[in-house]
Protein backbone atom coordinates (compact mmCIF):
# COMPACT_ATOMS: atom_id res chain seq x y z
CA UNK A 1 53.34 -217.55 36.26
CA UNK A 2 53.17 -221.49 36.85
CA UNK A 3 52.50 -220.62 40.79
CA UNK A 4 49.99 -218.52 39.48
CA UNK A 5 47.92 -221.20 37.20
CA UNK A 6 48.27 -223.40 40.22
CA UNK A 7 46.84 -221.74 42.64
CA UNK A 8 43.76 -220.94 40.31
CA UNK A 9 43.99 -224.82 39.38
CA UNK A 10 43.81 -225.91 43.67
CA UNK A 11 40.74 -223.03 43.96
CA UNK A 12 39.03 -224.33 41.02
CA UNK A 13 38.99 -227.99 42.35
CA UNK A 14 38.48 -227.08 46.06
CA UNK A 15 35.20 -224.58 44.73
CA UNK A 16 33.83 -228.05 42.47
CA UNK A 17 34.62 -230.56 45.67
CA UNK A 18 32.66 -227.87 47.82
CA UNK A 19 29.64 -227.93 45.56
CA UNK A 20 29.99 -231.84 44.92
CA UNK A 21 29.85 -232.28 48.85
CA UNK A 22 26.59 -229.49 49.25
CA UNK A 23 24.75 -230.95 46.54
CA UNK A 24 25.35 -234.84 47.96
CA UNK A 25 23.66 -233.51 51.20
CA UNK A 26 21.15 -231.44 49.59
CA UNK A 27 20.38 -234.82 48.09
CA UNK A 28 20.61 -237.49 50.77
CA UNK A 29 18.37 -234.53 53.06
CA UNK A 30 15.66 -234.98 50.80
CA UNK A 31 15.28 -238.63 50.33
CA UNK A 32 13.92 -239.05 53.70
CA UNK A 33 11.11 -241.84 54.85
CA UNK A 34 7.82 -242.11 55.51
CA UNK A 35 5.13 -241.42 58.65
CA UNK A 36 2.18 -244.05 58.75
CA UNK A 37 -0.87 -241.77 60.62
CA UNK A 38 -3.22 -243.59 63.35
CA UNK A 39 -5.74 -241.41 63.98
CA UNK A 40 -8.90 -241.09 65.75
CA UNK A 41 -11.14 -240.32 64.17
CA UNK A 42 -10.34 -241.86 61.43
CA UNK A 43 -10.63 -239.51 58.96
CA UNK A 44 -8.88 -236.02 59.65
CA UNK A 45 -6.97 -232.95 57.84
CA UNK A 46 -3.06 -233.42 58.36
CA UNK A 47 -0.09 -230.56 58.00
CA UNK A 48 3.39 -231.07 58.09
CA UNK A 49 5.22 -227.85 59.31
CA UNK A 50 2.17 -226.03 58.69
CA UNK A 51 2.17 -227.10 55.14
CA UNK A 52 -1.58 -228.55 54.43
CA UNK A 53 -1.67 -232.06 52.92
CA UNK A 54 -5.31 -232.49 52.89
CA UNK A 55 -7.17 -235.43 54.58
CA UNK A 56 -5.91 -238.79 55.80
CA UNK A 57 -7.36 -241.75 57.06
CA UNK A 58 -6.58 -244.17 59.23
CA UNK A 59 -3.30 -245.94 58.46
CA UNK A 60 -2.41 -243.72 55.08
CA UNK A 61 1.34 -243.22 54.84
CA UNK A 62 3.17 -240.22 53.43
CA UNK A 63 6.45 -239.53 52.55
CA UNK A 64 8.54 -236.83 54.51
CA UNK A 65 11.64 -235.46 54.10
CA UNK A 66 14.64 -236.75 56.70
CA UNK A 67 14.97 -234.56 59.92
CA UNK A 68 12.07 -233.31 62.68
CA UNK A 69 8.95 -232.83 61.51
CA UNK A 70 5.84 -231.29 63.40
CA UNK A 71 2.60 -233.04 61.92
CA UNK A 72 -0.90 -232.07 62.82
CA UNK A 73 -4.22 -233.25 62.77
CA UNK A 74 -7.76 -231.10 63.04
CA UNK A 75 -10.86 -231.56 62.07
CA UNK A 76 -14.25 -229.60 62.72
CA UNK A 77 -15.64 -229.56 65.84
CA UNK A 78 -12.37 -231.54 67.76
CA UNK A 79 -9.90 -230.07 69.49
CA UNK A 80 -6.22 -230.29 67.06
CA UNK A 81 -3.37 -231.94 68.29
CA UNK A 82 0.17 -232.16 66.87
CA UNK A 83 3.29 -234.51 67.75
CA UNK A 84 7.21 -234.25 66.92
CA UNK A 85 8.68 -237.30 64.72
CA UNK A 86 12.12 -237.37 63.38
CA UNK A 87 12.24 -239.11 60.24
CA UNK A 88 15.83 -241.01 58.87
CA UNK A 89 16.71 -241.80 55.92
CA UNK A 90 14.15 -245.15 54.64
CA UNK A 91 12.59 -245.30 58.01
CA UNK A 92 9.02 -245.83 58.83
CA UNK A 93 7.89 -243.61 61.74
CA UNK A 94 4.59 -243.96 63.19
CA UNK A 95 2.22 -240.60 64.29
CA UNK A 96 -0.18 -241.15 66.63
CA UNK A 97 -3.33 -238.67 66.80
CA UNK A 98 -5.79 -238.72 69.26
CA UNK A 99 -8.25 -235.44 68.66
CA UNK A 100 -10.86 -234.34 71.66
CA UNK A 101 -14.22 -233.91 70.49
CA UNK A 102 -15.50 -230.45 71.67
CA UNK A 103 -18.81 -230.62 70.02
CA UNK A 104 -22.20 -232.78 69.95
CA UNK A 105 -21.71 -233.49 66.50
CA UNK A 106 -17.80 -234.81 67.23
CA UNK A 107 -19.11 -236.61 70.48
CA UNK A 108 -21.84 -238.30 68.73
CA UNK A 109 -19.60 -239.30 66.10
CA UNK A 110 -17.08 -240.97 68.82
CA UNK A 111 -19.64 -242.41 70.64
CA UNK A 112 -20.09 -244.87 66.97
CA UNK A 113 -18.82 -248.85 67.85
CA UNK A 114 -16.37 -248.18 64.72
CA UNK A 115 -14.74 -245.03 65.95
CA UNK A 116 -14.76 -246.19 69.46
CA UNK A 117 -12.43 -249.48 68.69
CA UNK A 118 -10.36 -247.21 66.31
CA UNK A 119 -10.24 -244.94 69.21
CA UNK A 120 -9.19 -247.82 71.40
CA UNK A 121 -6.35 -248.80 69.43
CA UNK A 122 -4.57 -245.78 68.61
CA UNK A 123 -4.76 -244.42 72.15
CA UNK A 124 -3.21 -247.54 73.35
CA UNK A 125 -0.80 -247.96 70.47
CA UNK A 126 0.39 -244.06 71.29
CA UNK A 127 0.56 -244.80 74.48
CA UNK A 128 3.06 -247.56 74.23
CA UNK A 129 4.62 -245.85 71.89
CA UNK A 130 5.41 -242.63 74.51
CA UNK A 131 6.72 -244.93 76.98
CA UNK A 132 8.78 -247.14 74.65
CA UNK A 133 10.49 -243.70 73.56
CA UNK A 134 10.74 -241.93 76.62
CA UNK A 135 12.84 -244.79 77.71
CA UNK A 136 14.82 -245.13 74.98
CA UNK A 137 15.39 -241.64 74.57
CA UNK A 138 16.04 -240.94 78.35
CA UNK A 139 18.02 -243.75 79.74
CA UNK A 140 18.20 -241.60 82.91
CA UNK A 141 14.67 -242.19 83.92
CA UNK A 142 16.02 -245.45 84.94
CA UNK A 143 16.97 -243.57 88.20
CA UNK A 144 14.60 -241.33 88.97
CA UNK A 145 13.04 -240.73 91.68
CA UNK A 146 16.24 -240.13 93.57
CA UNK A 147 16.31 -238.72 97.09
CA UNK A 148 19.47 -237.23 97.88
CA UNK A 149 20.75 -235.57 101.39
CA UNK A 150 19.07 -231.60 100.65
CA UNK A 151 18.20 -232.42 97.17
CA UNK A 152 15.78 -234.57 95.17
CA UNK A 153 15.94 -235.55 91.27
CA UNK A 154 12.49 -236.01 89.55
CA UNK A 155 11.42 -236.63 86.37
CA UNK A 156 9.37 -233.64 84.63
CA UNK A 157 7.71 -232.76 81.37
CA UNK A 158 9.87 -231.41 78.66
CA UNK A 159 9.74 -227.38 78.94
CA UNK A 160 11.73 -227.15 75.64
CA UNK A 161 9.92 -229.94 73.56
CA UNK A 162 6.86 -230.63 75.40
CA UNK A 163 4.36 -231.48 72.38
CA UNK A 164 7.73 -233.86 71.36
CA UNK A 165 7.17 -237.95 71.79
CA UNK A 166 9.68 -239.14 74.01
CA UNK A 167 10.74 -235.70 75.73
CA UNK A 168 11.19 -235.11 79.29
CA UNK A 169 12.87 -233.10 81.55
CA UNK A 170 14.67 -233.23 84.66
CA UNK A 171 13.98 -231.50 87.56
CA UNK A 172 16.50 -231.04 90.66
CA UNK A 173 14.95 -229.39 93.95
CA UNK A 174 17.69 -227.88 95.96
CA UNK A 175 18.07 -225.61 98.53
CA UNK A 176 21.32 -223.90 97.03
CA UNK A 177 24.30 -224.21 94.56
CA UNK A 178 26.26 -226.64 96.64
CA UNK A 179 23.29 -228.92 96.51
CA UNK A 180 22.64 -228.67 93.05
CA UNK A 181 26.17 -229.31 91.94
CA UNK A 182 25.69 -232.41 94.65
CA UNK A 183 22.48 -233.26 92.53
CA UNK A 184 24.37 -233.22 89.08
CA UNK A 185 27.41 -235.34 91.08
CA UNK A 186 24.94 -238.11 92.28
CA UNK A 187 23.76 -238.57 88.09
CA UNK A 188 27.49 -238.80 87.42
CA UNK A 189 27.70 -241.40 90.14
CA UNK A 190 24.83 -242.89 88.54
CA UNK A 191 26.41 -243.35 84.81
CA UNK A 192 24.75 -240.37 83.24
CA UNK A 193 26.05 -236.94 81.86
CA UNK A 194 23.62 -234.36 82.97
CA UNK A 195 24.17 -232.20 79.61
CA UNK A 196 22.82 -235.00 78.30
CA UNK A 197 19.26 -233.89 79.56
CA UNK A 198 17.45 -231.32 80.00
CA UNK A 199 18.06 -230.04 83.59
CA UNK A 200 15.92 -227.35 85.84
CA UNK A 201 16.10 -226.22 88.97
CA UNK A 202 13.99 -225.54 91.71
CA UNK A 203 14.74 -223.74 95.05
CA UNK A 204 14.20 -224.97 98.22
CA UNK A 205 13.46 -222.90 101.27
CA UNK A 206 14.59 -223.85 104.72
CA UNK A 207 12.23 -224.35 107.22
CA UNK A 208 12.51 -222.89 110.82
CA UNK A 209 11.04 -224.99 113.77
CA UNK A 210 8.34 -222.25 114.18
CA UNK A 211 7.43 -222.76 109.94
CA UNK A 212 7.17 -226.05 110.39
């Protein structure tokens, strides 16, 4: 009878330390940061995830849950555009926007002295932004090109993330799988883990006197 009550006694507190643990998650999930928007121009409509927030200017912040958010920016007559943040726990991030006109009304209003040094600086500021993440992210760009003995490692767009700041992918030209395995051998040799990255191949064809 005793083992009995026990048992129910251990469940009981395992079941409340299971909930105590999902609902200090739940919680720590949805405190989050914030995104500060650059945009040009400077004022446009912004979703997160598809979820419609209404329109930002220039510099407004908003708060965002922690993990990887998708934020986009449109406005009539431009072309929309979207980036990939991850957002931490009381971290800033910053979203960079940079929408194409594709009408005379949008090109007129770009061609304004205000909109064209807005334009300036958050073209510029995303820029060094991209670079200053794509290094950090991808330490392996460090060695890249590399030109290897019937192989050659490149740096590529991201095909899994490619609207993502800071994504990139790999790409190994081989002629076969002995080469490619001699490809992933010369990042080792290097100081990188190729499952680190994102890794593609391409084949290689061998070339005959006469197809040269």
């Amino acid at each position: 009878m005793n083992t009995t009550k026990n048992r129910i006694i251990i469940a009981t507190i395992l079941i409340a330390v299971a909930l105590l643990i999902g609902t200090i998650i739940t919680l720590l999930n949805r405190g989050g940061g914030a995104i500060v928007l650059y945009t040009a121009p400077k004022d446009v409509t912004i979703s997160v995830d598809g979820e419609l927030l209404g329109t930002k200017k220039t510099g407004d912040k908003i708060k965002i849950n922690n993990g990887t958010h998708t934020i986009t920016a449109s406005r009539d007559g431009f072309t929309s555009q979207d980036t990939t943040l991850t957002v931490s726990q009381n971290t800033e991030s910053k979203a960079y926007l940079t929408l194409q006109p594709n009408s005379e009304a949008a090109k007129n209003l770009m061609a304004t002295e205000s909109e064209q040094y807005n334009l300036e600086f958050v073209a510029n500021r995303g820029a060094d932004q991209s670079v200053e993440l794509l290094y950090n992210n991808n330490p392996i760009i460090n060695m890249l090109p590399y030109y290897g003995r019937l192989f050659d490692i490149y740096q590529a767009p991201s095909q899994l993330y490619p609207q993502k700041q800071g994504a990139m992918g790999v790409r190994i030209e081989a002629y076969g799988p002995v080469e490619r395995q001699a490809a992933l051998e010369a990042i080792r040799r290097e100081g990188y883990d190729p499952t680190d990255y994102e890794i593609f191949f391409v084949p290689l064809e061998y070339k005959t006197r006469d197809q040269e």
